[in-house]
C-alpha atoms as a PDB file:
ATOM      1  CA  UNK A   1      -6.577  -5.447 -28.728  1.00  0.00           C
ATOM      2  CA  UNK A   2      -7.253  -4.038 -25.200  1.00  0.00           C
ATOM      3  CA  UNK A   3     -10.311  -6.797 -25.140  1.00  0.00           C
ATOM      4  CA  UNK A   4      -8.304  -9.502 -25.800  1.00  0.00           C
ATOM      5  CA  UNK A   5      -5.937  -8.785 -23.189  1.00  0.00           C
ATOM      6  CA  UNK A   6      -9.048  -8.447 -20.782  1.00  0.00           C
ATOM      7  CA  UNK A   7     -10.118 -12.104 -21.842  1.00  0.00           C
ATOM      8  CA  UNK A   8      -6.722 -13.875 -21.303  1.00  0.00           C
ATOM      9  CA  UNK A   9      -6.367 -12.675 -17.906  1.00  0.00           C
ATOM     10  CA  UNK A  10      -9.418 -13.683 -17.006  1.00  0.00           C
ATOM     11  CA  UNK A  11      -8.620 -17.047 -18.648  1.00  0.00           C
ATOM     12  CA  UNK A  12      -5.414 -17.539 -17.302  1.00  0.00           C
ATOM     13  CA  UNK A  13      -6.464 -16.579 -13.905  1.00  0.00           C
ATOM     14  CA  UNK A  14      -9.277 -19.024 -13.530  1.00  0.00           C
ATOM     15  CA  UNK A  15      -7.037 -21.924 -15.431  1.00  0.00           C
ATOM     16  CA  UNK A  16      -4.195 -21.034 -12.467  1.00  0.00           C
ATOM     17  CA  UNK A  17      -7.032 -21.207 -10.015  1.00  0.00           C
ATOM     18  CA  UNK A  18      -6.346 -17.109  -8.764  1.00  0.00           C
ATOM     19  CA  UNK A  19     -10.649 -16.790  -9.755  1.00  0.00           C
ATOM     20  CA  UNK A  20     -13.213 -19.341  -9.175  1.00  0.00           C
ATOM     21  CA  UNK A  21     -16.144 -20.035 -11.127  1.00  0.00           C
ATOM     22  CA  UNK A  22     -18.758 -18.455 -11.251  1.00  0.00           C
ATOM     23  CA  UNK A  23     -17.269 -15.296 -10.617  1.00  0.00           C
ATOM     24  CA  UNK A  24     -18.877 -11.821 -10.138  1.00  0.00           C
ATOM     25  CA  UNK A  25     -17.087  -8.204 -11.267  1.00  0.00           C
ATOM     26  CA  UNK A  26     -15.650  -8.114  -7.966  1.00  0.00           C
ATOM     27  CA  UNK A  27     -13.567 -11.304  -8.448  1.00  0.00           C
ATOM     28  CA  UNK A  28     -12.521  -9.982 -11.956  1.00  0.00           C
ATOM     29  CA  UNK A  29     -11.148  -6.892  -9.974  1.00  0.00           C
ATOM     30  CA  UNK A  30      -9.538  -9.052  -7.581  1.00  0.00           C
ATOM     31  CA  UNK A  31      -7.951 -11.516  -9.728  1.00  0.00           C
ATOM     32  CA  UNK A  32      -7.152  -8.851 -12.657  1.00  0.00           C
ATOM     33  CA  UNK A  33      -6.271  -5.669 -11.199  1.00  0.00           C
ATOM     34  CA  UNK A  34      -4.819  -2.570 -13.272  1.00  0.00           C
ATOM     35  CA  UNK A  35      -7.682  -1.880 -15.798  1.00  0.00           C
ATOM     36  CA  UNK A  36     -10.088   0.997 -16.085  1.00  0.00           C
ATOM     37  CA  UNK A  37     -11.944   1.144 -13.033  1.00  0.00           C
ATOM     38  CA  UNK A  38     -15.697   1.149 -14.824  1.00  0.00           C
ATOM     39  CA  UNK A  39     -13.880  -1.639 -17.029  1.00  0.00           C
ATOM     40  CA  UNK A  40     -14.510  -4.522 -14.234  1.00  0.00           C
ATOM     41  CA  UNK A  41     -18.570  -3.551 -14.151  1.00  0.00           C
ATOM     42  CA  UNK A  42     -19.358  -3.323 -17.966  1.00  0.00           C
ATOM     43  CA  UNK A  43     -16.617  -6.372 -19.749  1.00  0.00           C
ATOM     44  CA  UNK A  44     -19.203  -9.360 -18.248  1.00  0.00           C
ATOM     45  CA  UNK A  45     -22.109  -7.914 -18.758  1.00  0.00           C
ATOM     46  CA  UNK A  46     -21.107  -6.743 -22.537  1.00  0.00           C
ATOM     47  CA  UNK A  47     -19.442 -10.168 -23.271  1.00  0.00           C
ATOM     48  CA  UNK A  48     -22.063 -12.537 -22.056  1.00  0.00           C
ATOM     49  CA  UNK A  49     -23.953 -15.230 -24.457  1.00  0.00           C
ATOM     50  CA  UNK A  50     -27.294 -13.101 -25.479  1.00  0.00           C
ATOM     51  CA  UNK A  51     -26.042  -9.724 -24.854  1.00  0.00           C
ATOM     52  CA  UNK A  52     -28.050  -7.161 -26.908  1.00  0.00           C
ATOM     53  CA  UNK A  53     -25.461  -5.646 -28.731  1.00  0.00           C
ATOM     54  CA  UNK A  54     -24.176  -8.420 -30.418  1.00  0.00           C
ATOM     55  CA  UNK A  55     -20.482  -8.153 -29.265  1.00  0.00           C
ATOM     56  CA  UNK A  56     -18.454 -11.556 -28.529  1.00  0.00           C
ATOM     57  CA  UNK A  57     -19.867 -13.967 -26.503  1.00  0.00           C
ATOM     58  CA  UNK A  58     -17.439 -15.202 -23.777  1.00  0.00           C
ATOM     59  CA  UNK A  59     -19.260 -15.717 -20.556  1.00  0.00           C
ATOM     60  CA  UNK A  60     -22.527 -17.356 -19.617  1.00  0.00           C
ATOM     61  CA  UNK A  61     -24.269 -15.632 -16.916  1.00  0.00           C
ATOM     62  CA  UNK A  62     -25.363 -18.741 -14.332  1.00  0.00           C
ATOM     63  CA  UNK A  63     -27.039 -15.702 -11.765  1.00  0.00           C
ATOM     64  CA  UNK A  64     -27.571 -11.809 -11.315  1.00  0.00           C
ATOM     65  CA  UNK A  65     -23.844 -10.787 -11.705  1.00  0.00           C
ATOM     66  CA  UNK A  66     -22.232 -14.586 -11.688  1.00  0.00           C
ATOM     67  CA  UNK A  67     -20.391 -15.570 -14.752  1.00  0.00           C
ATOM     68  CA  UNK A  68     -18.772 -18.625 -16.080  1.00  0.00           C
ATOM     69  CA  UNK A  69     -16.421 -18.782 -19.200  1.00  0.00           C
ATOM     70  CA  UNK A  70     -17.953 -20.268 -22.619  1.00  0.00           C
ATOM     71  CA  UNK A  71     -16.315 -23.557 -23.235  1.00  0.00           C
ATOM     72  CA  UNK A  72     -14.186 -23.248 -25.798  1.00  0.00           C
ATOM     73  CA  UNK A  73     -11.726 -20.656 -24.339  1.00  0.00           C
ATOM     74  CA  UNK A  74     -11.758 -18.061 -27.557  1.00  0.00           C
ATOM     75  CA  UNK A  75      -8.746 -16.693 -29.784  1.00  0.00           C
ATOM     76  CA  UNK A  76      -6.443 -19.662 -29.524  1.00  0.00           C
ATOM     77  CA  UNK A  77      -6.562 -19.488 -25.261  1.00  0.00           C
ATOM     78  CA  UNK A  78      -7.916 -23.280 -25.457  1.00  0.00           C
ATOM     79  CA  UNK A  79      -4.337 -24.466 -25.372  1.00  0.00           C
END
């Protein structure tokens, strides 16, 4: 699932310090380069805790555009 794979690298690259938190879209572009451009504005905002549509929650948003990861990592990623 093309979501999934969106999630572990952003996992992976803020467990291998490539990403900071919090990070903005920017940083996700930066640290996770080769998806769909409009991909890297719409995952965060679509993913955070609240979001409106009811879709996973993996990221709180700590500011306008700033996003940590929701402690504990999903789909197995804890590990």
């Amino acid at each position: 699932m093309a979501q999934h794979r969106l999630y572990r690298c952003i996992v992976r690259a803020v467990k291998i310090g490539k990403m900071e938190e919090p990070f903005a879209s920017d940083d996700f572009r930066e640290a996770c380069p080769g998806f769909a451009k409009g991909t890297y504005g719409t995952f965060l905002p679509k993913h955070r805790v609240g979001n409106p549509s009811g879709t996973s929650e993996l990221f709180d948003r700590v500011s306008e555009g700033r996003y940590k990861l929701v402690r504990p990592y999903k789909y197995g990623l804890d590990c």
